[in-house]
C-alpha atoms as a PDB file:
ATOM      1  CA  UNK A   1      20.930 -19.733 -56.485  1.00  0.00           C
ATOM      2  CA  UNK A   2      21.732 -21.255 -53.368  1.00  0.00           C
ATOM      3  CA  UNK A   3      24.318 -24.647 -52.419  1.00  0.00           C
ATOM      4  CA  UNK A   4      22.895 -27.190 -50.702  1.00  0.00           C
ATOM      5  CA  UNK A   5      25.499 -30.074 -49.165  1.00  0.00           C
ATOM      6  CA  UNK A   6      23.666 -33.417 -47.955  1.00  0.00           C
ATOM      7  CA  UNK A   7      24.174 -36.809 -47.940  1.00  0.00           C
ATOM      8  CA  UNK A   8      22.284 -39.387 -49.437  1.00  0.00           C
ATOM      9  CA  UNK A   9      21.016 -42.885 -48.214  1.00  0.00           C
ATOM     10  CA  UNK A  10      19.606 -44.744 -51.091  1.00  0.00           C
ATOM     11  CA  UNK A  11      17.227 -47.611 -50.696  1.00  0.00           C
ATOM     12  CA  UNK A  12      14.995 -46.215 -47.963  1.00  0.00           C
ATOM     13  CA  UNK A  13      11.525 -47.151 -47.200  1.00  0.00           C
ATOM     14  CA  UNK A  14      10.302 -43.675 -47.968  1.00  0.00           C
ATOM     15  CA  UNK A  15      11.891 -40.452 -48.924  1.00  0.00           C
ATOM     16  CA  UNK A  16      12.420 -37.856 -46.186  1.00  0.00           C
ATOM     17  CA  UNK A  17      14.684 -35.416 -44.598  1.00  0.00           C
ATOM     18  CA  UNK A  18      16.389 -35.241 -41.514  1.00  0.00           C
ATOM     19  CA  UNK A  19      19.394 -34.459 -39.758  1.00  0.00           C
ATOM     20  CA  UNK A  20      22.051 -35.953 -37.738  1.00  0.00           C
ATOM     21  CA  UNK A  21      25.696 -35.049 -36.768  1.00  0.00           C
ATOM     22  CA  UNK A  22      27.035 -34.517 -40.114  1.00  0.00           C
ATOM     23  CA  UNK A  23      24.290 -32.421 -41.270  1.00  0.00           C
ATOM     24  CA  UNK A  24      21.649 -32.633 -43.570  1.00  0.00           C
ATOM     25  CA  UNK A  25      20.371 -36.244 -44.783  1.00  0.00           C
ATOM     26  CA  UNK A  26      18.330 -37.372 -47.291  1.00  0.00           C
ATOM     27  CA  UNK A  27      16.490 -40.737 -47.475  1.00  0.00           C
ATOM     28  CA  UNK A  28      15.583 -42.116 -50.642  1.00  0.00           C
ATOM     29  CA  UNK A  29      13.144 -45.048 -52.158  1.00  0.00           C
ATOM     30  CA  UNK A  30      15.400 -45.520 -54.914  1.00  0.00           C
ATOM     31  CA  UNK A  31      18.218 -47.777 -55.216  1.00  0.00           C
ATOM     32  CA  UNK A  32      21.906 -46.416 -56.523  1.00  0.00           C
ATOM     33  CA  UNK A  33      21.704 -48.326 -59.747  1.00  0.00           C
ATOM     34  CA  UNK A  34      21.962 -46.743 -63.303  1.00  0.00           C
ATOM     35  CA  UNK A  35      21.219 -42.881 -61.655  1.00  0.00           C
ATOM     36  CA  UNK A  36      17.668 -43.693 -60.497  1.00  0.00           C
ATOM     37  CA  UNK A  37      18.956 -42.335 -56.652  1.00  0.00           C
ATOM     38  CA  UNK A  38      19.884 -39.194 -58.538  1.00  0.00           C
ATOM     39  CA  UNK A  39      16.788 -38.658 -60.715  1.00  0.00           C
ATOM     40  CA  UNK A  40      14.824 -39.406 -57.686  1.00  0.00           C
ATOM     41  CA  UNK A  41      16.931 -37.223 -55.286  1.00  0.00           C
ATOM     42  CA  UNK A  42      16.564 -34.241 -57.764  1.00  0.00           C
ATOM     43  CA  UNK A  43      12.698 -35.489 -58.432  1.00  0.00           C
ATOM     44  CA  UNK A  44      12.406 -35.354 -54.334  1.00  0.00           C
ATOM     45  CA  UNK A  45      13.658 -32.104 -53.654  1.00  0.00           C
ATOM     46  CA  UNK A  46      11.949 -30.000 -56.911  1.00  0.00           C
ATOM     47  CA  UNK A  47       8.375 -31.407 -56.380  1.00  0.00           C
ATOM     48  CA  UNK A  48       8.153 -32.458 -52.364  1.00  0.00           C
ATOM     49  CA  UNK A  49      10.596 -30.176 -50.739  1.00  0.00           C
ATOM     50  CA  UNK A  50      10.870 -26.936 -52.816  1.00  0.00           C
ATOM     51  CA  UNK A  51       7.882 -27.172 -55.153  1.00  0.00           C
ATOM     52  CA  UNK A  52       9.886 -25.838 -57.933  1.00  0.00           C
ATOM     53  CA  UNK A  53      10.505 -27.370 -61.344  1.00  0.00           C
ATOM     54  CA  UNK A  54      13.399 -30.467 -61.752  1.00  0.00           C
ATOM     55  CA  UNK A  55      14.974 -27.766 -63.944  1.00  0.00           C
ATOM     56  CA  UNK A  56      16.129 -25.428 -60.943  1.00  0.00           C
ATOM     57  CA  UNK A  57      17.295 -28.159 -58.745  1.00  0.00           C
ATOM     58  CA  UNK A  58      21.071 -29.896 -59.956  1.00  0.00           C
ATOM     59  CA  UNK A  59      23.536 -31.868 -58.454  1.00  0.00           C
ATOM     60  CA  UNK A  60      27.125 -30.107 -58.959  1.00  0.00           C
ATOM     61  CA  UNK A  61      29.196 -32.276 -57.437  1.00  0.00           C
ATOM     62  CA  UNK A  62      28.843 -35.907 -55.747  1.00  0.00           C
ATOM     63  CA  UNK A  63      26.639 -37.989 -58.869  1.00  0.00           C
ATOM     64  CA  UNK A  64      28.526 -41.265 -58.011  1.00  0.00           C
ATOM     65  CA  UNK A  65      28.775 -40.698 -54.155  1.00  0.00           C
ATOM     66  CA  UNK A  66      26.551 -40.228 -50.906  1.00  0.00           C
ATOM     67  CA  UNK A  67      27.909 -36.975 -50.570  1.00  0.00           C
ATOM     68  CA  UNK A  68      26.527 -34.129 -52.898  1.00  0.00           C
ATOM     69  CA  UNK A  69      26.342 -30.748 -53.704  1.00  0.00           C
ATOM     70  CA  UNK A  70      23.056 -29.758 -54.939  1.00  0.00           C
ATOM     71  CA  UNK A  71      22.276 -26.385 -56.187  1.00  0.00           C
ATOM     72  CA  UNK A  72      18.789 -24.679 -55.762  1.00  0.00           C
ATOM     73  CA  UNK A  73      17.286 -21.798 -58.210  1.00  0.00           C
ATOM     74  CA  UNK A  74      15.575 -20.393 -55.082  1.00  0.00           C
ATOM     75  CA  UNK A  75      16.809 -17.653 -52.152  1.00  0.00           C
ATOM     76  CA  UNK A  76      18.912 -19.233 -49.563  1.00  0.00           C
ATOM     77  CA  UNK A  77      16.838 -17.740 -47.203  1.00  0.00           C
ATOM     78  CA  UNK A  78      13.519 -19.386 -48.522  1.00  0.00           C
ATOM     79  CA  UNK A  79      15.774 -23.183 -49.025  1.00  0.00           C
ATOM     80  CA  UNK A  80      16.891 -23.069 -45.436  1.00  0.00           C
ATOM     81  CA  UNK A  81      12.650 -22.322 -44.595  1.00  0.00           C
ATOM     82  CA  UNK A  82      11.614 -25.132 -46.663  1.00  0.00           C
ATOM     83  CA  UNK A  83      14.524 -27.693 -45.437  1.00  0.00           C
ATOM     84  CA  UNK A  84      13.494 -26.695 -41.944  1.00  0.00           C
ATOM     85  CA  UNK A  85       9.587 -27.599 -42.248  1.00  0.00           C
ATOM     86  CA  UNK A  86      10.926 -30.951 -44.715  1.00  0.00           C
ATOM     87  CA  UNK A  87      12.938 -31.627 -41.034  1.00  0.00           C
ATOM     88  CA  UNK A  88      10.366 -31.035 -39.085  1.00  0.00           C
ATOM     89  CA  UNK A  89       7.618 -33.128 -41.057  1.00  0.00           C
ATOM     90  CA  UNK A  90       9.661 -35.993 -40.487  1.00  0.00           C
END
């Protein structure tokens, strides 16, 4: 298992990943309404990033706030890879 800490920014034109001064961020096409920036931020990362199941990706901490802890059911080694090429893709 390895502890991811991003921020979110809901309401995006697309989903993506990037980074900027206070680390990792994570754009969303979902809007912060009724948990659909959740289900789509844990959606996002499982299928897109990580192309793991929904089940091995949770938030821990952070489900009413831009900040959040997420935790992956994957290596930290092999989430730091995969965050790096999501970066990098743009």
């Amino acid at each position: 298992m390895t502890t991811l800490s991003l921020r979110v920014k809901p309401n995006a034109g697309r989903c993506g990943l990037a980074e900027d001064a206070r680390g990792l961020l994570v754009k969303l096409d979902a809007p912060p309404v009724d948990g659909a920036a959740n289900e789509r931020l844990v959606r996002f990362l499982a299928r897109e990033v990580f192309g793991i199941p929904q089940s091995d990706v949770t938030i821990v901490k952070g489900l009413r706030g831009r900040n959040k802890v997420v935790q992956v059911d994957l290596p930290e080694a092999r989430v730091h890879e995969l965050v790096r090429e999501a970066v990098l893709a743009g």
